[in-house]
C-alpha atoms as a PDB file:
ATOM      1  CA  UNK A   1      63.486 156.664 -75.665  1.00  0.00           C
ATOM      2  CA  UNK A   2      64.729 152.958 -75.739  1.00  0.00           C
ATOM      3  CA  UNK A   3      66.283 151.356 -78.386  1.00  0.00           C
ATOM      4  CA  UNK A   4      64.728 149.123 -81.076  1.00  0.00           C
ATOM      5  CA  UNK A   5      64.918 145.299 -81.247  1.00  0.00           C
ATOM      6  CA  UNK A   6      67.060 145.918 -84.886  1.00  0.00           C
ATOM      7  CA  UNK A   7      69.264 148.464 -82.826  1.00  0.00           C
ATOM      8  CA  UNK A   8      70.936 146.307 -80.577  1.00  0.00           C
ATOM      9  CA  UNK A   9      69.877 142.243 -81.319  1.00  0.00           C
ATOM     10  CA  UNK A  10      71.828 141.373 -84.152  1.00  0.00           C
ATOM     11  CA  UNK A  11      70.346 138.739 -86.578  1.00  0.00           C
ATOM     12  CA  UNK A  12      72.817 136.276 -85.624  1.00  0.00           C
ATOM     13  CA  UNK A  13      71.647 136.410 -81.755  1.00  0.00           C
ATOM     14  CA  UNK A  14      69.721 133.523 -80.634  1.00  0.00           C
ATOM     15  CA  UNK A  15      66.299 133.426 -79.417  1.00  0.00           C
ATOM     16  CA  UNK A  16      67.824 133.553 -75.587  1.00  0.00           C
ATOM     17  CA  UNK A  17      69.794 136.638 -76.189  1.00  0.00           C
ATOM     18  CA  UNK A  18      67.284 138.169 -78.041  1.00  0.00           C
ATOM     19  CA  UNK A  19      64.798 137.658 -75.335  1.00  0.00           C
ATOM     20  CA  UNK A  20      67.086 138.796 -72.552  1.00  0.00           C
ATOM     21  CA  UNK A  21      68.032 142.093 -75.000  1.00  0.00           C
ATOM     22  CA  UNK A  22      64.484 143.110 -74.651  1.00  0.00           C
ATOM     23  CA  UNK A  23      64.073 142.433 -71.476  1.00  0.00           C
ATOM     24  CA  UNK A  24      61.585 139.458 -71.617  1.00  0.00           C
ATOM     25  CA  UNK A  25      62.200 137.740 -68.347  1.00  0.00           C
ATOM     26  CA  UNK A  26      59.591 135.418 -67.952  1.00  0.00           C
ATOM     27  CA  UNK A  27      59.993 134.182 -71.514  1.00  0.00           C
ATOM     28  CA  UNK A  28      63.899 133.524 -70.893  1.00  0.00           C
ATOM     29  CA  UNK A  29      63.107 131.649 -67.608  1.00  0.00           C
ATOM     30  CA  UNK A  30      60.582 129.413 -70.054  1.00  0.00           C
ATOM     31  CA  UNK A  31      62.795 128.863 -72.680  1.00  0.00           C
ATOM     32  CA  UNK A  32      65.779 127.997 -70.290  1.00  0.00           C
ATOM     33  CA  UNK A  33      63.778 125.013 -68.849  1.00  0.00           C
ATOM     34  CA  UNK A  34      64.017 123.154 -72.200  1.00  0.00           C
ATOM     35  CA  UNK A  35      66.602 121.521 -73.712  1.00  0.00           C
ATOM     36  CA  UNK A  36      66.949 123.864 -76.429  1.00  0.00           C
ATOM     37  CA  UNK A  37      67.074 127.102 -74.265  1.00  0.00           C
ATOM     38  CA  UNK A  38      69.731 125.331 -71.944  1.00  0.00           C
ATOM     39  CA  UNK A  39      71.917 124.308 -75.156  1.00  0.00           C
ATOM     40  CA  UNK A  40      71.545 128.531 -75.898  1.00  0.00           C
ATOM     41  CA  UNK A  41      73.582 129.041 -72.659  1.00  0.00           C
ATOM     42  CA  UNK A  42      76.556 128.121 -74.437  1.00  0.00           C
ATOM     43  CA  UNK A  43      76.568 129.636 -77.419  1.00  0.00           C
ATOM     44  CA  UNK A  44      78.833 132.811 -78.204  1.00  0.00           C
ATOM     45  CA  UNK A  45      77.278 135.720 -80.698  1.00  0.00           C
ATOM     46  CA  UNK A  46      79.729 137.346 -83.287  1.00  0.00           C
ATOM     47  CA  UNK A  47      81.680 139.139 -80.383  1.00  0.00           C
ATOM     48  CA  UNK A  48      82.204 136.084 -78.436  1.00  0.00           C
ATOM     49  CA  UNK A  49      79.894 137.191 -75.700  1.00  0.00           C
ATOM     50  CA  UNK A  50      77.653 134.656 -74.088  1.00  0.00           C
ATOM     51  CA  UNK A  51      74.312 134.989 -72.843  1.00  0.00           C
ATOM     52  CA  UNK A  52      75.811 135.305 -69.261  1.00  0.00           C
ATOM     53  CA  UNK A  53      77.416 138.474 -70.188  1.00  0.00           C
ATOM     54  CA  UNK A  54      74.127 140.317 -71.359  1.00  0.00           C
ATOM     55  CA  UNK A  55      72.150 139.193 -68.692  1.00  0.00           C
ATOM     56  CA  UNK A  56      74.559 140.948 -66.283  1.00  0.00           C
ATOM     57  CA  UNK A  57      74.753 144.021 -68.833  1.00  0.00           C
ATOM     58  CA  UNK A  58      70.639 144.187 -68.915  1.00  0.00           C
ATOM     59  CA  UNK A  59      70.553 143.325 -65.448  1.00  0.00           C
ATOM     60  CA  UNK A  60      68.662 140.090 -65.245  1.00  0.00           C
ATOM     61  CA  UNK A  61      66.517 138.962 -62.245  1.00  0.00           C
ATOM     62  CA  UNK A  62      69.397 136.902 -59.973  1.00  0.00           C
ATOM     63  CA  UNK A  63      67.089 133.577 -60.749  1.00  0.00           C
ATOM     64  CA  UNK A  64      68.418 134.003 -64.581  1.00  0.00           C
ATOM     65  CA  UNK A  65      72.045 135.103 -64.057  1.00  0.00           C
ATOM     66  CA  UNK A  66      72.068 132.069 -61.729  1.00  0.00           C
ATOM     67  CA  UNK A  67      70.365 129.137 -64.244  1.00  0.00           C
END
């Protein structure tokens, strides 16, 4: 049984962590082609852990690790 978005996205996380959380690879490939999505990239959640770090821990496509 998986986990629950409130289980493991905190409410701090932003959209692009949230989406790569869950898994939603096509949506995190859209939203890093816009300026908003690519200004995500950089931004650390409460533990100081960027999106780079979950996308290797939830084992995003190579195309995403790589954008």
């Amino acid at each position: 049984m998986g986990l629950s978005v409130k289980e493991y996205a905190n409410q701090q996380d932003s959209e692009l962590m949230v989406l790569i959380k869950t898994s939603k690879w096509q949506e995190v490939r859209n939203l890093l082609q816009t300026p908003v999505g690519k200004a995500m990239v950089t931004q650390k959640d409460v533990y100081d852990n960027l999106p780079l770090h979950f996308s290797l821990g939830y084992r995003s496509p190579d195309d995403i690790i790589l954008s």
